[in-house]
Structure formats: C-alpha cells, structure tokens
C-alpha atoms as a PDB file:
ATOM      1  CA  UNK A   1     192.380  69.025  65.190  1.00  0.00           C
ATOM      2  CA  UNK A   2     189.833  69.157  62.703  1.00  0.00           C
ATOM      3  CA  UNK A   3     189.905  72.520  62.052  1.00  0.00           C
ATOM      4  CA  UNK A   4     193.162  72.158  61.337  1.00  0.00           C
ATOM      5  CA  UNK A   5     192.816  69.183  59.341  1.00  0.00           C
ATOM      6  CA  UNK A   6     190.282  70.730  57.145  1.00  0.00           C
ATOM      7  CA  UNK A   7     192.260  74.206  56.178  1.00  0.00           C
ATOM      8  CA  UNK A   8     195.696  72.221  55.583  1.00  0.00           C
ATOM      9  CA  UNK A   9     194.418  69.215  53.183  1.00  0.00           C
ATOM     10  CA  UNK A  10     192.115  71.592  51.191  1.00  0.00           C
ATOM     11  CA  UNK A  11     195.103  74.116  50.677  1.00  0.00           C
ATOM     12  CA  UNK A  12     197.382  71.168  50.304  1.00  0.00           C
ATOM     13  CA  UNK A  13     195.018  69.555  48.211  1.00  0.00           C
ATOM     14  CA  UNK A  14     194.995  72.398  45.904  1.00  0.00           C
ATOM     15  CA  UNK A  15     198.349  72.888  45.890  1.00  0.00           C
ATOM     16  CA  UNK A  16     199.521  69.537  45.226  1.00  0.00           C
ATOM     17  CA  UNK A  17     196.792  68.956  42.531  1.00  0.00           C
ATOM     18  CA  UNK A  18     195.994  65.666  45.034  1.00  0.00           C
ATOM     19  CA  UNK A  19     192.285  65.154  44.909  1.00  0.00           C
ATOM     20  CA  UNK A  20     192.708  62.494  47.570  1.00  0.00           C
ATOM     21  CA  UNK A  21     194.032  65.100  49.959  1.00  0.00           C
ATOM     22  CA  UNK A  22     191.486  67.721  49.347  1.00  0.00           C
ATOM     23  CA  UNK A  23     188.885  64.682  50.363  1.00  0.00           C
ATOM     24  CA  UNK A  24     190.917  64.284  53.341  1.00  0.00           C
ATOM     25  CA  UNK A  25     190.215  68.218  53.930  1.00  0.00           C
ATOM     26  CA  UNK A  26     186.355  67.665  53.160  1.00  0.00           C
ATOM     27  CA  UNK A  27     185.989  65.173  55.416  1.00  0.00           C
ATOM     28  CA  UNK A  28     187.738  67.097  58.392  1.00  0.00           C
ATOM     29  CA  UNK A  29     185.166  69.541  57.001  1.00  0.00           C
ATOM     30  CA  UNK A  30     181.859  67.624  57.955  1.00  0.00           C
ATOM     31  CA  UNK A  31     183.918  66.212  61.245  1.00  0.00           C
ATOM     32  CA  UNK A  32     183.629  69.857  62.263  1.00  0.00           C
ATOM     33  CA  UNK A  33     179.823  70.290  61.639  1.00  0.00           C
ATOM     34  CA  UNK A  34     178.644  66.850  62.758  1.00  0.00           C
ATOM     35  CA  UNK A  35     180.577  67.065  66.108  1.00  0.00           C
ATOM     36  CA  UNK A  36     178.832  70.905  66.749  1.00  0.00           C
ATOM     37  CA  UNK A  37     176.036  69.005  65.907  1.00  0.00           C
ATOM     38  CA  UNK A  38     176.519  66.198  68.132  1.00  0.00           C
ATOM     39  CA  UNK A  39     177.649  68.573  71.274  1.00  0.00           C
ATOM     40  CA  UNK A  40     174.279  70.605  70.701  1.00  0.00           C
ATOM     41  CA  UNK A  41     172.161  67.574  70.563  1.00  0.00           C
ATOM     42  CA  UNK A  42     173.662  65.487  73.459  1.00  0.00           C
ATOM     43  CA  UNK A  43     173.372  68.651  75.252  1.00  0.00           C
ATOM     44  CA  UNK A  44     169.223  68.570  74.778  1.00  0.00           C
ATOM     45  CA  UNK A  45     169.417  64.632  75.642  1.00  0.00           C
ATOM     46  CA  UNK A  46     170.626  65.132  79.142  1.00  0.00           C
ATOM     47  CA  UNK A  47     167.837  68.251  79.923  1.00  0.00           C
ATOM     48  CA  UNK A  48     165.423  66.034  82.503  1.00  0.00           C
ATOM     49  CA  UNK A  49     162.057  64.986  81.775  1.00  0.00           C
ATOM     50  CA  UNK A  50     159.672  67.974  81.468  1.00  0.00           C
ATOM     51  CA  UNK A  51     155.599  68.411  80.523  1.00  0.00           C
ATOM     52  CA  UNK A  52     156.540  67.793  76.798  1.00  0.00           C
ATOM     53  CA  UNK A  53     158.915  65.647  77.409  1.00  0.00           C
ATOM     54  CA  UNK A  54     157.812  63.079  80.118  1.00  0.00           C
ATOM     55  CA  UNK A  55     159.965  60.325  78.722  1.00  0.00           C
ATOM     56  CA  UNK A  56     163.053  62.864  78.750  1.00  0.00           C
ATOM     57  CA  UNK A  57     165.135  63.876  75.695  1.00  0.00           C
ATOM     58  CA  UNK A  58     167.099  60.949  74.908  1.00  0.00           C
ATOM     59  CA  UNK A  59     166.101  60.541  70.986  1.00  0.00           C
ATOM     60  CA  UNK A  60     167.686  63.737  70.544  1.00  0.00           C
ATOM     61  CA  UNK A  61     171.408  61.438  70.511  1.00  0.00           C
ATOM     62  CA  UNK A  62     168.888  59.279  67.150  1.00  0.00           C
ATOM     63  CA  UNK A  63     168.528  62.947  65.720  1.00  0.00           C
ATOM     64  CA  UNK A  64     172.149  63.923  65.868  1.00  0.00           C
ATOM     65  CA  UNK A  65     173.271  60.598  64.331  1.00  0.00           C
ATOM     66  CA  UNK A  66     170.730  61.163  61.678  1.00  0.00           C
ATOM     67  CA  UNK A  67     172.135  64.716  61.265  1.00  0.00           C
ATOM     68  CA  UNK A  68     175.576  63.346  60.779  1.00  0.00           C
ATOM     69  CA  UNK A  69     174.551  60.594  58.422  1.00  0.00           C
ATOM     70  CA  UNK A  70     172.571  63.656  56.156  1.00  0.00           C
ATOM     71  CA  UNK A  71     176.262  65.535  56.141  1.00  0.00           C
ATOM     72  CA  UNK A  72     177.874  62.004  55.291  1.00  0.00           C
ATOM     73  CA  UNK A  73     175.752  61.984  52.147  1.00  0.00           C
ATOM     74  CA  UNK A  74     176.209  65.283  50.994  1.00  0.00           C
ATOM     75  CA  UNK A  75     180.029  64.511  51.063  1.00  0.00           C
ATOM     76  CA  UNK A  76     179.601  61.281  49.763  1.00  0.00           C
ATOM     77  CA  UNK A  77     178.038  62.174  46.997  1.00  0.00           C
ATOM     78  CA  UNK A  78     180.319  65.143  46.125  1.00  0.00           C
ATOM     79  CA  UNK A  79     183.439  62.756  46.318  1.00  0.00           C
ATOM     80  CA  UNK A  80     182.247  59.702  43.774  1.00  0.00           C
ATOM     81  CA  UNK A  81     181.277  62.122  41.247  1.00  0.00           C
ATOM     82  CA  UNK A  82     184.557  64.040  41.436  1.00  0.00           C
ATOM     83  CA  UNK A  83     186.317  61.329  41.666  1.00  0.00           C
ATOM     84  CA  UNK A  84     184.999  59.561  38.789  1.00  0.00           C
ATOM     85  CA  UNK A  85     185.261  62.774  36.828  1.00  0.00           C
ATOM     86  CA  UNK A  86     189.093  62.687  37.741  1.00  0.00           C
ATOM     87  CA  UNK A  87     189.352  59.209  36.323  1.00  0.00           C
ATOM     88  CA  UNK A  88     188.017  59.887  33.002  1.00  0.00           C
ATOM     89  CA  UNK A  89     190.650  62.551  33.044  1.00  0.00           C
ATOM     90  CA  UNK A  90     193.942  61.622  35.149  1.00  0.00           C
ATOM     91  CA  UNK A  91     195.938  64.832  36.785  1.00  0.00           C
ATOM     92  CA  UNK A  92     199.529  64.609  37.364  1.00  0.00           C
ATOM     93  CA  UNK A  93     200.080  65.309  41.444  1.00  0.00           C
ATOM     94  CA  UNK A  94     203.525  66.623  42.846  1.00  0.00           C
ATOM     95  CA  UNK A  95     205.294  64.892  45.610  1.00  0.00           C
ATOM     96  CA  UNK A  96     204.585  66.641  48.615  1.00  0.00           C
ATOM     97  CA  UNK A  97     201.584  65.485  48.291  1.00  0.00           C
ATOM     98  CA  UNK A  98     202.238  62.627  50.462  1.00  0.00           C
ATOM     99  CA  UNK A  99     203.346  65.162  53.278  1.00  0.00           C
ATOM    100  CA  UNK A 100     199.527  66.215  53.101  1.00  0.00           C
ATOM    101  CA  UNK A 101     198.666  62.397  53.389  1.00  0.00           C
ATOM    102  CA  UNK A 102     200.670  61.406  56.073  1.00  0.00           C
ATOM    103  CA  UNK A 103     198.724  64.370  58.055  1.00  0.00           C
ATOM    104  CA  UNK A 104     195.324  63.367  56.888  1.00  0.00           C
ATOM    105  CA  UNK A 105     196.427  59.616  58.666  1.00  0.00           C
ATOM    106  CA  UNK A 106     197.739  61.248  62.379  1.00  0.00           C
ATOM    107  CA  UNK A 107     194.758  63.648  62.997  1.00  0.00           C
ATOM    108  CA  UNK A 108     191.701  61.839  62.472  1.00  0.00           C
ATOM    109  CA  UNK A 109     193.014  58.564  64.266  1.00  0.00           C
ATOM    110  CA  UNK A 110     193.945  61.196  67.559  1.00  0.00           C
ATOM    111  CA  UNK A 111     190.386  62.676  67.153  1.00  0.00           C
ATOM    112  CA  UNK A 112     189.047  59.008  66.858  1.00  0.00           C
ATOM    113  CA  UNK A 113     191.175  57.711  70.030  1.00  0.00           C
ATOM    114  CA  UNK A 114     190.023  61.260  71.959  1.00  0.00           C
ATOM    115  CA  UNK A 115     186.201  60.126  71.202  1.00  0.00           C
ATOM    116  CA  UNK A 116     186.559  56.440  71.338  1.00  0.00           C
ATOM    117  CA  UNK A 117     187.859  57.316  75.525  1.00  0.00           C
ATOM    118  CA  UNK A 118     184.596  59.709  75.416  1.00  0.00           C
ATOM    119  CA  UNK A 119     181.840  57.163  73.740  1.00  0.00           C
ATOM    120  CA  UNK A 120     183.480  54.544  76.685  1.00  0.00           C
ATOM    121  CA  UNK A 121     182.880  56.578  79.431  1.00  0.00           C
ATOM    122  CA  UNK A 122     179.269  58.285  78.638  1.00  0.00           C
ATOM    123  CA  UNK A 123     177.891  55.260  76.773  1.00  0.00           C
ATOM    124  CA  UNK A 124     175.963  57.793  74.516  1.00  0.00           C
ATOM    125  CA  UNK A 125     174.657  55.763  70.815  1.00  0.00           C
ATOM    126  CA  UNK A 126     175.137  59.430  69.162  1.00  0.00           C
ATOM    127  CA  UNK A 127     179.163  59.848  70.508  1.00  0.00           C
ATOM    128  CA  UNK A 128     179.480  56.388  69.270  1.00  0.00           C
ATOM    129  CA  UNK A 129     178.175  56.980  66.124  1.00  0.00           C
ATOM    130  CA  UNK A 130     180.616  59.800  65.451  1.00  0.00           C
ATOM    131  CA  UNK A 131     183.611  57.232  66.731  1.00  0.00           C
ATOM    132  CA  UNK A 132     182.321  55.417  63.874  1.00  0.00           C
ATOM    133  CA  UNK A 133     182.487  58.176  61.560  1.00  0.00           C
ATOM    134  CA  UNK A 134     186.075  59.291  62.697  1.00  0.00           C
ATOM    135  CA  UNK A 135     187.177  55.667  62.557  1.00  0.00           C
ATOM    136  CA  UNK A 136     185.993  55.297  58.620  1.00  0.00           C
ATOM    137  CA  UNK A 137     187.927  58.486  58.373  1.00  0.00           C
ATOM    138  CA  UNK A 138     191.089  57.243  59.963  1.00  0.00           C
ATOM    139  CA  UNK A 139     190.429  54.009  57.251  1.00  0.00           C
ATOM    140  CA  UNK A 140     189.811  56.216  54.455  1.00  0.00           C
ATOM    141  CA  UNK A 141     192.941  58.246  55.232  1.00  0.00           C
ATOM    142  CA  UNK A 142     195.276  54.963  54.466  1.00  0.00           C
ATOM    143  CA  UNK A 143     193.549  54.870  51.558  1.00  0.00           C
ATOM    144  CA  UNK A 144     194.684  58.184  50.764  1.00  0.00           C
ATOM    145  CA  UNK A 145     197.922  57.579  51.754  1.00  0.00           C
ATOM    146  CA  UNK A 146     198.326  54.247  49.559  1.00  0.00           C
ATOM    147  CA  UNK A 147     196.725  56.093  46.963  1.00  0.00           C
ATOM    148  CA  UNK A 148     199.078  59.430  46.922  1.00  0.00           C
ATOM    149  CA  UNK A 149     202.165  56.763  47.039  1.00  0.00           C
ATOM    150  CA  UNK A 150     200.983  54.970  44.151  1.00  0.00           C
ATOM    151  CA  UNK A 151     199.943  57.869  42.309  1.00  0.00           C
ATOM    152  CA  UNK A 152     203.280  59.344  42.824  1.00  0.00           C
ATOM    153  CA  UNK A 153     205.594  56.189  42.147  1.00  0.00           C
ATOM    154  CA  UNK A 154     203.186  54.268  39.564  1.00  0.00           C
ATOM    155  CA  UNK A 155     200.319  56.181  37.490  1.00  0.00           C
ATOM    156  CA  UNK A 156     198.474  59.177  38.670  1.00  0.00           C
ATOM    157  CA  UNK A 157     194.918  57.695  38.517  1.00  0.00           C
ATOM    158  CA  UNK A 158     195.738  55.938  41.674  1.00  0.00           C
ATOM    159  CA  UNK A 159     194.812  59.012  43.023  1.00  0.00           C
ATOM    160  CA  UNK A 160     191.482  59.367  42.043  1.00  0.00           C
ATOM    161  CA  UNK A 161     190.783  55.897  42.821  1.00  0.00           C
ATOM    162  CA  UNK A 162     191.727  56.061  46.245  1.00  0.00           C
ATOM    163  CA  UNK A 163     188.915  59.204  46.308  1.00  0.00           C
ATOM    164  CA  UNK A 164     186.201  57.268  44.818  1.00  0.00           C
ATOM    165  CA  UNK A 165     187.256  54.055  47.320  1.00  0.00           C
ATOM    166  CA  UNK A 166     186.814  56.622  50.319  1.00  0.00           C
ATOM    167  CA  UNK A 167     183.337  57.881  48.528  1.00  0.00           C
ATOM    168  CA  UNK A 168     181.979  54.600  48.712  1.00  0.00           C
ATOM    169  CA  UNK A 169     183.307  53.732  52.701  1.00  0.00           C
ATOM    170  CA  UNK A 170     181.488  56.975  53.195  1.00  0.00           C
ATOM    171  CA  UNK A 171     178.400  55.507  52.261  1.00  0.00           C
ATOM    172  CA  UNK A 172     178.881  52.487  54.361  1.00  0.00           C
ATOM    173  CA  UNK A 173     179.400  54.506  56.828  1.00  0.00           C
ATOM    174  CA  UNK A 174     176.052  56.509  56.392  1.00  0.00           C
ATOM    175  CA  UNK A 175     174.076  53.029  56.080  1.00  0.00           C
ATOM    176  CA  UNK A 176     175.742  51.582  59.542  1.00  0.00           C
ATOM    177  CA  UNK A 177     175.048  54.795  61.633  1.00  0.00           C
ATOM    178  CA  UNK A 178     170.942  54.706  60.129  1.00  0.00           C
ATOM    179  CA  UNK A 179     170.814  51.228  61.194  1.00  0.00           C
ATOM    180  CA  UNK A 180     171.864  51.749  64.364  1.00  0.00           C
ATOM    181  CA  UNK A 181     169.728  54.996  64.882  1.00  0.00           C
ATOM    182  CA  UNK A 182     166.548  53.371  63.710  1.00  0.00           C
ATOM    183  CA  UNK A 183     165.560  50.454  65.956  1.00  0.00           C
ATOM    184  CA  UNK A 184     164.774  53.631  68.771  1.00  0.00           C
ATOM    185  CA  UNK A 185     163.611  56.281  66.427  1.00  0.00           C
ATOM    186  CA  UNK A 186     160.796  53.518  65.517  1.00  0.00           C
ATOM    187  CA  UNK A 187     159.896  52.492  69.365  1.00  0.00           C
ATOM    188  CA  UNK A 188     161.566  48.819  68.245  1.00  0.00           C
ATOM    189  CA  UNK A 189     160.667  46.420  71.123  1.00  0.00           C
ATOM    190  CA  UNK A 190     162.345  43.508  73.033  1.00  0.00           C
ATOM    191  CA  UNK A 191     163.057  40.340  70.910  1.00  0.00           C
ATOM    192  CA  UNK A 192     160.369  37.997  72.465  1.00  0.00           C
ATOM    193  CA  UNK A 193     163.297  35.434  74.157  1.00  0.00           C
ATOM    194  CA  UNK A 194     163.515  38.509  76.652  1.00  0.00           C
ATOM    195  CA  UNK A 195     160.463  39.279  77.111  1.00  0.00           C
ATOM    196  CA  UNK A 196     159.712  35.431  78.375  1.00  0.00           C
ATOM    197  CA  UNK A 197     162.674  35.940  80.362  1.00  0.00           C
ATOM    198  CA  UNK A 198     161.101  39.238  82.320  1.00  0.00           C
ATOM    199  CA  UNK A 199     157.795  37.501  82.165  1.00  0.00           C
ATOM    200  CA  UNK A 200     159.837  34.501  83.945  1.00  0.00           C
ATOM    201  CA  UNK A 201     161.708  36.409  86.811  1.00  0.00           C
ATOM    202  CA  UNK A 202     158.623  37.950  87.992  1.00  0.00           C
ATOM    203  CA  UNK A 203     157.159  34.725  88.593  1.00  0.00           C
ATOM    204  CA  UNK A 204     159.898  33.630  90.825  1.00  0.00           C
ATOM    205  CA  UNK A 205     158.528  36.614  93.150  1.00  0.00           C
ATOM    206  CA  UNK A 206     155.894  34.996  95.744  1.00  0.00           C
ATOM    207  CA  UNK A 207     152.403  36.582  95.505  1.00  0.00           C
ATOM    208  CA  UNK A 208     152.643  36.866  91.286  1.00  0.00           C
ATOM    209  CA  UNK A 209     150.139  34.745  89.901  1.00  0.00           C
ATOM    210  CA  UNK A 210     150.734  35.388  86.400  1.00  0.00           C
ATOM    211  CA  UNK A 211     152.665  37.715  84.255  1.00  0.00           C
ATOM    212  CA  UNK A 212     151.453  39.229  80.909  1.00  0.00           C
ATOM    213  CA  UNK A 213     151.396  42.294  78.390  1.00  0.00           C
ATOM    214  CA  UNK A 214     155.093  42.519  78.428  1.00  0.00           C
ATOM    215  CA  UNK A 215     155.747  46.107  76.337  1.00  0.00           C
ATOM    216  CA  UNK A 216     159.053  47.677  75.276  1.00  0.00           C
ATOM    217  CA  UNK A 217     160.420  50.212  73.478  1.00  0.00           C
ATOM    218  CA  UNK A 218     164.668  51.221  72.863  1.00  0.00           C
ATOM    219  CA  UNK A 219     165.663  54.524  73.348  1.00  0.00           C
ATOM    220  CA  UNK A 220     169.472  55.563  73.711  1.00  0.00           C
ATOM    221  CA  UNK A 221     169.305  54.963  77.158  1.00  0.00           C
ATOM    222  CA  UNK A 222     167.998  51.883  77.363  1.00  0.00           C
ATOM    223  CA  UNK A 223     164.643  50.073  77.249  1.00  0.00           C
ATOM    224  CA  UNK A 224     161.263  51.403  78.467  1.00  0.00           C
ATOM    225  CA  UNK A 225     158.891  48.613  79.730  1.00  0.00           C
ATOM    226  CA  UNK A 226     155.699  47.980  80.834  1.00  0.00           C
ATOM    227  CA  UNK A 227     154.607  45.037  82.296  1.00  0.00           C
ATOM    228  CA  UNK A 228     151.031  43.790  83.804  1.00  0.00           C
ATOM    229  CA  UNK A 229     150.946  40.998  87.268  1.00  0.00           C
ATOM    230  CA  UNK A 230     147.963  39.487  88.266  1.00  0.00           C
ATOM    231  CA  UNK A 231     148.018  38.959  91.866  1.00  0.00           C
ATOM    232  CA  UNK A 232     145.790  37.361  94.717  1.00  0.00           C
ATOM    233  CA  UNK A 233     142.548  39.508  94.683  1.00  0.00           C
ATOM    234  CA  UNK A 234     142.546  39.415  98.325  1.00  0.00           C
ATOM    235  CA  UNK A 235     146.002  40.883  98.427  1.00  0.00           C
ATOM    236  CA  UNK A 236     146.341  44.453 100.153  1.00  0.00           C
ATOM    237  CA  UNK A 237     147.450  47.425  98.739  1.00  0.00           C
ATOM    238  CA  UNK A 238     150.728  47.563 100.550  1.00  0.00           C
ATOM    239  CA  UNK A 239     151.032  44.044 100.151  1.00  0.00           C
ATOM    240  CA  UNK A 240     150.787  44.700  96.189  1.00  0.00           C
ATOM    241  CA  UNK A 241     153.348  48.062  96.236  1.00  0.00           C
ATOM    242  CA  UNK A 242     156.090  45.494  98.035  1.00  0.00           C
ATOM    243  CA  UNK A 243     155.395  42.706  95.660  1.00  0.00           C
ATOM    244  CA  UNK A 244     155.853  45.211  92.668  1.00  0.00           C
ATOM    245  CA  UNK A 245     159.246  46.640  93.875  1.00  0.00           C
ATOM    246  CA  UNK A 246     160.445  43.386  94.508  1.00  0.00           C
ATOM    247  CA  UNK A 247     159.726  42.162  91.115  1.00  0.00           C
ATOM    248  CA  UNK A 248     160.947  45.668  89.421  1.00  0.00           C
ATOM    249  CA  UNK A 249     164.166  45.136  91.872  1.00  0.00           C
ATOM    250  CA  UNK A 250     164.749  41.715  90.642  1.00  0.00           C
ATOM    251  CA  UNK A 251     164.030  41.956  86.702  1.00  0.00           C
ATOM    252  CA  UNK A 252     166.948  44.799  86.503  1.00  0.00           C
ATOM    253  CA  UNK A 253     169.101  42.988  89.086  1.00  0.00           C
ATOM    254  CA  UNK A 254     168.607  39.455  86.596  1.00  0.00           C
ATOM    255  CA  UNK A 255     168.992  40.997  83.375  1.00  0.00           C
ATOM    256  CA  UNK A 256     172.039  42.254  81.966  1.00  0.00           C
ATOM    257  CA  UNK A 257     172.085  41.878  78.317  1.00  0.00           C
ATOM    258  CA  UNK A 258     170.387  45.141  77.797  1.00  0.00           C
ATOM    259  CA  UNK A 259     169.521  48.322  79.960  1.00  0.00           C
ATOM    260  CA  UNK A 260     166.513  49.244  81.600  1.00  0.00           C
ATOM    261  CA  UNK A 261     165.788  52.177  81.786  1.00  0.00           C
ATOM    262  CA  UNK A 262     162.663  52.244  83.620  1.00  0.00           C
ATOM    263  CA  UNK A 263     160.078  49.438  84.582  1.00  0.00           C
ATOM    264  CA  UNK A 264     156.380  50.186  85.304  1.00  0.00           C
ATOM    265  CA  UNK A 265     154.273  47.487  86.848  1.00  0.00           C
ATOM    266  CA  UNK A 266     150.106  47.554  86.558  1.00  0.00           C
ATOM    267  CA  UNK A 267     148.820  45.487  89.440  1.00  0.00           C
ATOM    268  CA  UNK A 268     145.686  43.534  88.491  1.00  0.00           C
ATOM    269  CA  UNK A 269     143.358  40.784  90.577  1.00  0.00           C
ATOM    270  CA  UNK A 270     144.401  37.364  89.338  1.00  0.00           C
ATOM    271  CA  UNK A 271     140.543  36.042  88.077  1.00  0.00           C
ATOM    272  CA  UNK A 272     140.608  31.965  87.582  1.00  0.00           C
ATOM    273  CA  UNK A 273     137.785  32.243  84.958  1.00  0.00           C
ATOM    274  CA  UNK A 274     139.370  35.034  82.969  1.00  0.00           C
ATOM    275  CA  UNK A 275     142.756  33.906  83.004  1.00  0.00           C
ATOM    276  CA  UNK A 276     141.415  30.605  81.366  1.00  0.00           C
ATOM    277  CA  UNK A 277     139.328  32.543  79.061  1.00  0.00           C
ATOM    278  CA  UNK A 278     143.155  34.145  77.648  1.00  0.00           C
ATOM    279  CA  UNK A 279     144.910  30.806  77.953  1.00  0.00           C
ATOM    280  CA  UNK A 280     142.159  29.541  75.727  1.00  0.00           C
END
C-alpha cells in the first residue's frame, strides 16, 4: 500500500503542481524504509538470549524506533523548508489534485488499521511506534486534503500551508516516538511507589525478614529486577529456594501495572546488628 502510495502522490504531485500531494508521496516514501527497518529489527529482538546477549535482544525494537524517528527528521526537515519556499512564492495547482488527496487519506489509515491489529496482538514498543507514525500520517493526510480543497476553491497558498502544517506534526511525531524509546535505551528504573510495593509483597511471604536493594531496569519487554531478602540464618537451603519462588511467584502474580520480565532474588542471613546498623 505504501509502495503504491509513494509512486502515485509523487507522480500526482508533479503532475498536479500539488506540493501537498507530493508530501503525501514522501511520506509513503519513509513508511516504506522505516517498516523494512522495523521488520529487520523486530526480527533480531525475538533471536533468544545468547553469550553476548544474556539479557536477549529486546532493545533492538528502541533501535528501530530510533531508526524511524532519524528518517522522520530527514523528511521533516525537507518538507518545512519546501514548504516555506512555496509560500514565499504561491503555485497555481489543477483540480485533480484532490483525486491524489483523497488517495493519500484511504491508504495510510488501511496501513495504520493493518498495524494498529498487529501492535495489539504482539505488544512490541517498536510496531507501536510505527502505528504512531502511520496514524500522524493518516492526520497529516486530512490536512492535505483540506488543504488541496482550499487551495483549489479559495487561494493556492493553502496548499503550501497544509505542507508546512504536516512538516511540523512530523516533528511531533519524531519527539513522541524518542520519548517513548528512551526510558529503556537509558536502563530507566521503577518509580519508587513500586518498588515499596515489591519490597511489600515479599514481606507477606513467611520466612522474609526484610526486603531491600530493590533494582530495575525497562526494556521493551518489560522490567528486569533484582531484589535482595534477608532470611532466618538458620534457614536451609531448600527451605530458602521455596521461600524465593514463592515470593518471585507472588510479586508477578500481585503486580499488574507493568510487566516483569524476569525477577532474580539474592538470599542473604537476616543479621539483627547489621540490619540496625542500615536502619540507622
């Protein structure tokens, strides 16, 4: 749909004089690389963990956002400065033009419904991300279209406002999908509400003494966390294993604002004197 998207607006565009088609056509254009882009990298997030990789591969979903949001610029940048260039000087478009517009409308909000399904059923940030990007372009094309009418029935430098309006969605577009991308590229923890909240379920577990050194970091996945118990010193080895399942068990079965993604426990001897040292 895309592809098809991208050859018919840019011909149409050029045809029709429209500028505001031929963005429509440019941004089927970086559609088509950021969703090769997208299948490559969610490809190399779902290869299992490996020696280099012991975590697994689930940033790569962070990269490909980033990718897209590098492509987003480019365009971006390409569209405000013709666009303003076209306003300076206004160009008089011809009337199928809005043909071209109407098109630039139905494709991108099929290829936005055909991801949005996708994104639902895989919960992956990076397929989201694109739904995102399709969904600005479904936006931007009724801006398109409202700007082609008006261009056509009013004053042609409707049209090259409605390109510069879509140049600057684009870049909210770009700053949304980096804000969502960043809080796992940077290991970004727990707020520390939920982390009192782990720190309380495992305390509900009989044998934990105390609970402390709560770590997390996001990936795309969900959270990675690390947690330390102090238990009886006198409590056996097996004893300990059973009391760390149950707690692991519990935390994920309590919590469901967020996913876990995997829970280690350290099991330590719950010292009086040192324990009131730390509280101290």
């Amino acid at each position: 749909m895309n592809i098809i998207a991208a050859i018919t607006l840019v011909v149409g565009g050029a045809l029709t004089k429209s500028l505001a088609v031929t963005v429509g056509g440019l941004e089927s254009g970086i559609n088509i690389l950021s969703l090769s882009f997208l299948l490559y990298f969610i490809k190399k997030s779902n290869l299992p963990p490996d020696a280099d990789h012991p975590y697994g591969h689930h940033k790569y979903e962070n990269v490909s956002a980033i990718v897209t949001s590098v492509f987003m610029s480019s365009a971006g940048v390409m569209i405000l400065y013709s666009s303003i260039e076209r306003i300076s000087s206004p160009v008089e478009i011809k009337g199928e033009a809005l043909y071209f517009a109407i098109l630039s409308l139905i494709l991108p909000l099929l290829s936005y419904l055909v991801l949005l399904w996708t994104a639902k059923k895989t919960k992956a940030i990076s397929i989201y991300a694109e739904t995102r990007h399709l969904l600005v372009d479904a936006t931007d094309s009724i801006i398109i279209l409202a700007g082609v009418v008006l261009a056509i029935k009013s004053n042609p430098i409707f049209d090259s406002l409605s390109a510069l309006i879509v140049g600057i969605v684009f870049i909210y577009g770009i700053i949304t999908n980096i804000k969502t991308s960043l809080p796992s590229l940077i290991d970004e923890g727990l707020p520390n509400e939920y982390i009192e909240e782990i720190k309380g379920i495992s305390l509900t577990v009989s044998g934990v003494k105390d609970s402390h050194t709560v770590r997390s970091r996001k990936t795309p996945k969900g959270y990675f966390i690390d947690m330390h118990l102090s238990l009886e010193p006198t409590t056996t080895l097996g004893k300990a294993h059973e009391i760390a399942h149950e707690v692991e068990r519990k935390v994920k079965q309590s919590i469901k604002k967020f996913v876990i993604a995997d829970l280690v426990i350290h099991i330590e001897p719950y010292l009086l004197d040192r324990h009131e040292e730390s509280s101290n």
